[in-house]
Protein backbone atom coordinates (compact mmCIF):
# COMPACT_ATOMS: atom_id res chain seq x y z
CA UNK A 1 0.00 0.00 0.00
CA UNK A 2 2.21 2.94 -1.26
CA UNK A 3 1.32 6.25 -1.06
CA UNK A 4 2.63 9.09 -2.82
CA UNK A 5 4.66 12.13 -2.64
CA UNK A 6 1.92 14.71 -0.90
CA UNK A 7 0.06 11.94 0.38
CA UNK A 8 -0.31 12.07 4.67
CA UNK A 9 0.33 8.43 6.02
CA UNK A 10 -2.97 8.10 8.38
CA UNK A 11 -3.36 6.03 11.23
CA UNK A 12 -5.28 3.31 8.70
CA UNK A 13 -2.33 3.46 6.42
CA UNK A 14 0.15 2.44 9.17
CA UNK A 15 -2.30 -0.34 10.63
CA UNK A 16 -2.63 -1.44 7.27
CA UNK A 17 0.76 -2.12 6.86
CA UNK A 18 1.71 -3.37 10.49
CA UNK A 19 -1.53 -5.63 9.81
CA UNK A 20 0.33 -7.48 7.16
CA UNK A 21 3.87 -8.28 8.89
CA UNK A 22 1.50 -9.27 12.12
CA UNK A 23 -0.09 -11.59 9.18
CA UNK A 24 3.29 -12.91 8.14
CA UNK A 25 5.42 -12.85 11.96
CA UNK A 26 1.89 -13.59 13.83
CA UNK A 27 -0.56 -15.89 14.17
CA UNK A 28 -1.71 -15.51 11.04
CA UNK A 29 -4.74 -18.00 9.42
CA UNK A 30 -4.13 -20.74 7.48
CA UNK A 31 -1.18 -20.89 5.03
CA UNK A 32 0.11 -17.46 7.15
CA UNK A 33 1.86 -16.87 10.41
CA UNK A 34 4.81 -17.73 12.06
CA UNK A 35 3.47 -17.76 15.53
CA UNK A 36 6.44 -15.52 16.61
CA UNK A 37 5.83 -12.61 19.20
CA UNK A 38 4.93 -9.57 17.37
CA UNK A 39 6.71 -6.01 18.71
CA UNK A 40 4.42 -3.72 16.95
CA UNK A 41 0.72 -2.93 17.21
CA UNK A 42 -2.09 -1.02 15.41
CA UNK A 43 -2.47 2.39 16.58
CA UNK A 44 -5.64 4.57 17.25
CA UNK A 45 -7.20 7.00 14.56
CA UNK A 46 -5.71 10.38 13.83
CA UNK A 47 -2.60 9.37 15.86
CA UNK A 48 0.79 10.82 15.24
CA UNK A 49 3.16 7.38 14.22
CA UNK A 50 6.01 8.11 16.58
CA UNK A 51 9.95 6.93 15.98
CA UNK A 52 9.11 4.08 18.07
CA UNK A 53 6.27 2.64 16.67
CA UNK A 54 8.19 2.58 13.21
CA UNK A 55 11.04 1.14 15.02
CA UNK A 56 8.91 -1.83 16.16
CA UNK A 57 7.63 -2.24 12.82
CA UNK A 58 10.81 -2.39 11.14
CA UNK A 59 12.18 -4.48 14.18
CA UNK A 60 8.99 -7.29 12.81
CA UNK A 61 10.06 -6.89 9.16
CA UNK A 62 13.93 -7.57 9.79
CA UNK A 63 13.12 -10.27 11.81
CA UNK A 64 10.95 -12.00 9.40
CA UNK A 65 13.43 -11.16 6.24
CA UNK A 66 16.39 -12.74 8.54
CA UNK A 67 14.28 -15.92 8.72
CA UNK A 68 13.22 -15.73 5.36
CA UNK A 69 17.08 -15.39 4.17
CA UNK A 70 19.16 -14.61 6.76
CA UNK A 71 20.13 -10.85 6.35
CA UNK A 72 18.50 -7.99 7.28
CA UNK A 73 16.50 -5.39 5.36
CA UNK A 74 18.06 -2.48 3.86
CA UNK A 75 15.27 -0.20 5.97
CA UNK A 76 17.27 2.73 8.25
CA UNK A 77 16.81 3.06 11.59
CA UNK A 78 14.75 6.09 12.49
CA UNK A 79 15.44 8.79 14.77
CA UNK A 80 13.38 10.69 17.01
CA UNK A 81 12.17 13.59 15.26
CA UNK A 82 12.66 12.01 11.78
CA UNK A 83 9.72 13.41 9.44
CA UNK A 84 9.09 10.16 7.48
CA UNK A 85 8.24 11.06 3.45
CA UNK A 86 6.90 8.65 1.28
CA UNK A 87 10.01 7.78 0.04
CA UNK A 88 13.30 9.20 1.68
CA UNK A 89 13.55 10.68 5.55
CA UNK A 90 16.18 13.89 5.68
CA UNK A 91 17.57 12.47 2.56
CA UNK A 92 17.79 9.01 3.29
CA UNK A 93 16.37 7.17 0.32
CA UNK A 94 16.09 3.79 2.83
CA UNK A 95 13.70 5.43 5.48
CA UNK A 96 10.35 6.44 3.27
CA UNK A 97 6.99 5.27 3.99
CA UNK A 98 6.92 2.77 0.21
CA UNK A 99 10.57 1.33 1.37
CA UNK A 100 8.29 0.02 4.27
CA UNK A 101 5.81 -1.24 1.91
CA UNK A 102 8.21 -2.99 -0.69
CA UNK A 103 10.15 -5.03 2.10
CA UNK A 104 6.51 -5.69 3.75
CA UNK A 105 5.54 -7.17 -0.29
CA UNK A 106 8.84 -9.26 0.16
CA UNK A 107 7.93 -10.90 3.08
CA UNK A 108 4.74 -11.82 1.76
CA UNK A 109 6.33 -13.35 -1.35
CA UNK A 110 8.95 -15.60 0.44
CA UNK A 111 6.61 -16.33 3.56
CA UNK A 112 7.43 -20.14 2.84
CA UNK A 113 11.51 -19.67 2.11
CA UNK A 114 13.95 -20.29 5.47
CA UNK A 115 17.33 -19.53 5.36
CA UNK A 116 19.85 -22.67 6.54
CA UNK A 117 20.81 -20.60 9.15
CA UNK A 118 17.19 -20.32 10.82
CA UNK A 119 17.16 -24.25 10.63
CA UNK A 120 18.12 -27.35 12.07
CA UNK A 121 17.00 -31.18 11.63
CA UNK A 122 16.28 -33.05 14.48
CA UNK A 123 15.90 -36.66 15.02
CA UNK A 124 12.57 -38.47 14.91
CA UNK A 125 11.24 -41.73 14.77
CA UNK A 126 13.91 -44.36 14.17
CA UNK A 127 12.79 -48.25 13.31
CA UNK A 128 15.26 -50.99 12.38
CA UNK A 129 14.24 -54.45 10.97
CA UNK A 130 16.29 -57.38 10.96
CA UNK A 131 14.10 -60.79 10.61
CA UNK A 132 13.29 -61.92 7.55
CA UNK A 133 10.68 -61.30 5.40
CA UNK A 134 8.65 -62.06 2.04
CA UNK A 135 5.42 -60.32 0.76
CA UNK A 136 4.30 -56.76 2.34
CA UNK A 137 5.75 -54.51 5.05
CA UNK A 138 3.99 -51.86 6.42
CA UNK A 139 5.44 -49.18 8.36
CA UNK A 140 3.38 -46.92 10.35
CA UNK A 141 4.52 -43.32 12.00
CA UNK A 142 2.57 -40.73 13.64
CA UNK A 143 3.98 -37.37 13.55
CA UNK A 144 2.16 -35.27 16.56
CA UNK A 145 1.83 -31.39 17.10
CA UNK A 146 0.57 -30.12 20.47
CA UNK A 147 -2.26 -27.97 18.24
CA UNK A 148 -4.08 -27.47 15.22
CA UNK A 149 -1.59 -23.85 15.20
CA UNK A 150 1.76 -25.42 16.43
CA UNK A 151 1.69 -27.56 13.10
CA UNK A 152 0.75 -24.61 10.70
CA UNK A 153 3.62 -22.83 12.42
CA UNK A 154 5.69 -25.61 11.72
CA UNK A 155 5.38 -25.38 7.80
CA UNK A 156 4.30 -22.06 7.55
CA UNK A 157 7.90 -21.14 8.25
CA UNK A 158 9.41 -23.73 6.01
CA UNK A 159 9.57 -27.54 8.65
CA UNK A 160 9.46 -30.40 6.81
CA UNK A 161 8.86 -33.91 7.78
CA UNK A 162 12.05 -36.06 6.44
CA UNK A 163 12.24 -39.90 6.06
CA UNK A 164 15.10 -42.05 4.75
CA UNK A 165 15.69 -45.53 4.42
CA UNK A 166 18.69 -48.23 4.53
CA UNK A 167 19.35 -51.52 4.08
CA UNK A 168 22.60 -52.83 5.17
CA UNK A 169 24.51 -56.21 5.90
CA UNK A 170 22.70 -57.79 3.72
CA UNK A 171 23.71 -60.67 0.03
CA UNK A 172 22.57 -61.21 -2.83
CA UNK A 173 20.53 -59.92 -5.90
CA UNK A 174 17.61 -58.95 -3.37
CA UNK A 175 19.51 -56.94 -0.99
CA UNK A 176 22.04 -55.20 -3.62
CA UNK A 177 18.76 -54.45 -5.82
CA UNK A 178 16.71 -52.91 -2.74
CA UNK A 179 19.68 -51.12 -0.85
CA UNK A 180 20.16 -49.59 -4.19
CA UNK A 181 17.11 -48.67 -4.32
CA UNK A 182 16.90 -47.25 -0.72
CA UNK A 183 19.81 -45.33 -1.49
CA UNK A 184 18.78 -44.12 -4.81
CA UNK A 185 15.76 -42.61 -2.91
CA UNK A 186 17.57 -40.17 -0.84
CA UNK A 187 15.69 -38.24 1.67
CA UNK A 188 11.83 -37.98 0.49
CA UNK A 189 10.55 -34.56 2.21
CA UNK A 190 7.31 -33.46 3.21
CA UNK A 191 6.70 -29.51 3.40
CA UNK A 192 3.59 -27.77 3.09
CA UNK A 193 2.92 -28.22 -0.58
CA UNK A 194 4.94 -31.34 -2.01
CA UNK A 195 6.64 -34.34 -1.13
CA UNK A 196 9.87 -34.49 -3.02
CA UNK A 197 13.09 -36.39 -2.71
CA UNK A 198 16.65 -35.75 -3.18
CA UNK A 199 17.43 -38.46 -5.14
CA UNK A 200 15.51 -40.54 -7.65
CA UNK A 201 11.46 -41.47 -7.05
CA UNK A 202 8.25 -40.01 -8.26
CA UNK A 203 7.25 -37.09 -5.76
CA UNK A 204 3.68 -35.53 -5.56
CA UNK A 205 2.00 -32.17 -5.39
CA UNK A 206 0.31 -33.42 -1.74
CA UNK A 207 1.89 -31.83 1.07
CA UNK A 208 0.82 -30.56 4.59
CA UNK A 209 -2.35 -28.56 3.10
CA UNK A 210 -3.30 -31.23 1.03
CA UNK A 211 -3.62 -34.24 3.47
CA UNK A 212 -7.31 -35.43 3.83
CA UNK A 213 -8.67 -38.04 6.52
CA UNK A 214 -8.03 -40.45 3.43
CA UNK A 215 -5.27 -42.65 2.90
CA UNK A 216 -2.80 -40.76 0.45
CA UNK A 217 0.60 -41.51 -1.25
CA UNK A 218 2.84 -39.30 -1.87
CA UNK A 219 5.77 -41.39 -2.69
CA UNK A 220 7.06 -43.97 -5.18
CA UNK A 221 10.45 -45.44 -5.66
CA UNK A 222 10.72 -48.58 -7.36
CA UNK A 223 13.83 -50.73 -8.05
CA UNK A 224 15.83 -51.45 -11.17
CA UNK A 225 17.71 -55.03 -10.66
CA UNK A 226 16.60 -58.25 -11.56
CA UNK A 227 15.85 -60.76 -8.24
CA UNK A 228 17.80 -63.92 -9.40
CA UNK A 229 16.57 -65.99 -6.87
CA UNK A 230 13.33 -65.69 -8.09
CA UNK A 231 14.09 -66.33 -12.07
């Protein structure tokens, strides 16, 4: 929401704005929010936007933009008594009103991107099978949030639910062809609009937003060798 040169910035303006990073950094609804605590806040009609309030709502935007890719925005700090233009401040071409409202457009944009710094992978469910078998094998998992809101924060700021599989130890045409395979596979991924792999396997467009109360897959990897046992 830009406004131009002789344009005032009213109270509605500035809410308007701060209304979309609280969107983004906030609780948000559906696909939106990062369930962070927010620094600014919406201010009454026909107030005067003080240094601070700015401040705060700059302070939401970095921190969203250093999730999002790990640097901060090129916005200028303001100063008490700064007279904030539409697009420079005293000259400073990185304190106007629309710089506010372009890094605010960016945020929306990348909502989904994290930067490597801002993550980390931590260990799940681990299962290990070593008897024998012939015919099906079915694994089951539960992956458990503590709310309905603790799992859209989880992918709306870019989690993913990881799985990889092994087979090692093992002889013959069978085991080479289906540790291959397992290998080949990589690490299939989960985030909140695909399921894709790192290696070799047919992905799908299902992710987080997509799962129903149905069974679903999301996931195929067959193998390539020949079982000579069973020729």
């Amino acid at each position: 929401m830009s406004v131009n040169v002789r344009d005032k910035v009213t109270a509605a303006t500035y809410n308007t704005l701060q209304s979309r990073v609280a969107n983004i950094m906030g609780t948000g609804f559906g696909n939106s929010g990062y369930g962070q605590a927010i620094q600014s806040a919406t201010v009454s009609a026909n107030s005067v936007i003080t240094a601070t309030q700015l401040e705060q709502l700059r302070d939401d935007i970095n921190n969203a933009r250093v999730h999002q890719t790990g640097s901060l925005t090129p916005l200028s700090e303001i100063q008490v008594q700064d007279i904030i233009a539409a697009n420079t401040s005293g000259g400073d071409a990185t304190k106007g009103f629309n710089d506010y409202d372009e890094q605010i457009g960016l945020i929306e944009a990348d909502r989904y991107l994290v930067d490597g710094t801002q993550v980390s992978i931590e260990a799940g469910i681990s299962s290990t099978r070593t008897t024998q078998w012939n015919g099906t094998i079915t694994h089951r998992l539960t992956v458990s949030f503590t709310s309905e809101n603790a799992r859209r924060y989880f992918f709306n700021t870019g989690g993913e639910i990881q799985i990889k599989a092994q087979l090692s130890n093992g002889s013959g045409a069978k085991d080479t062809d289906w540790a291959t395979m397992l290998s080949n596979m990589g690490t299939v991924r989960m985030n909140f609009e695909n399921t894709q792999s790192s290696g070799t396997g047919t992905g799908s467009s299902i992710g987080n937003y997509d799962l129903t109360t149905s069974l679903q897959t999301i996931f195929t990897k067959t193998g390539s060798g020949v079982y000579a046992e069973n020729a």
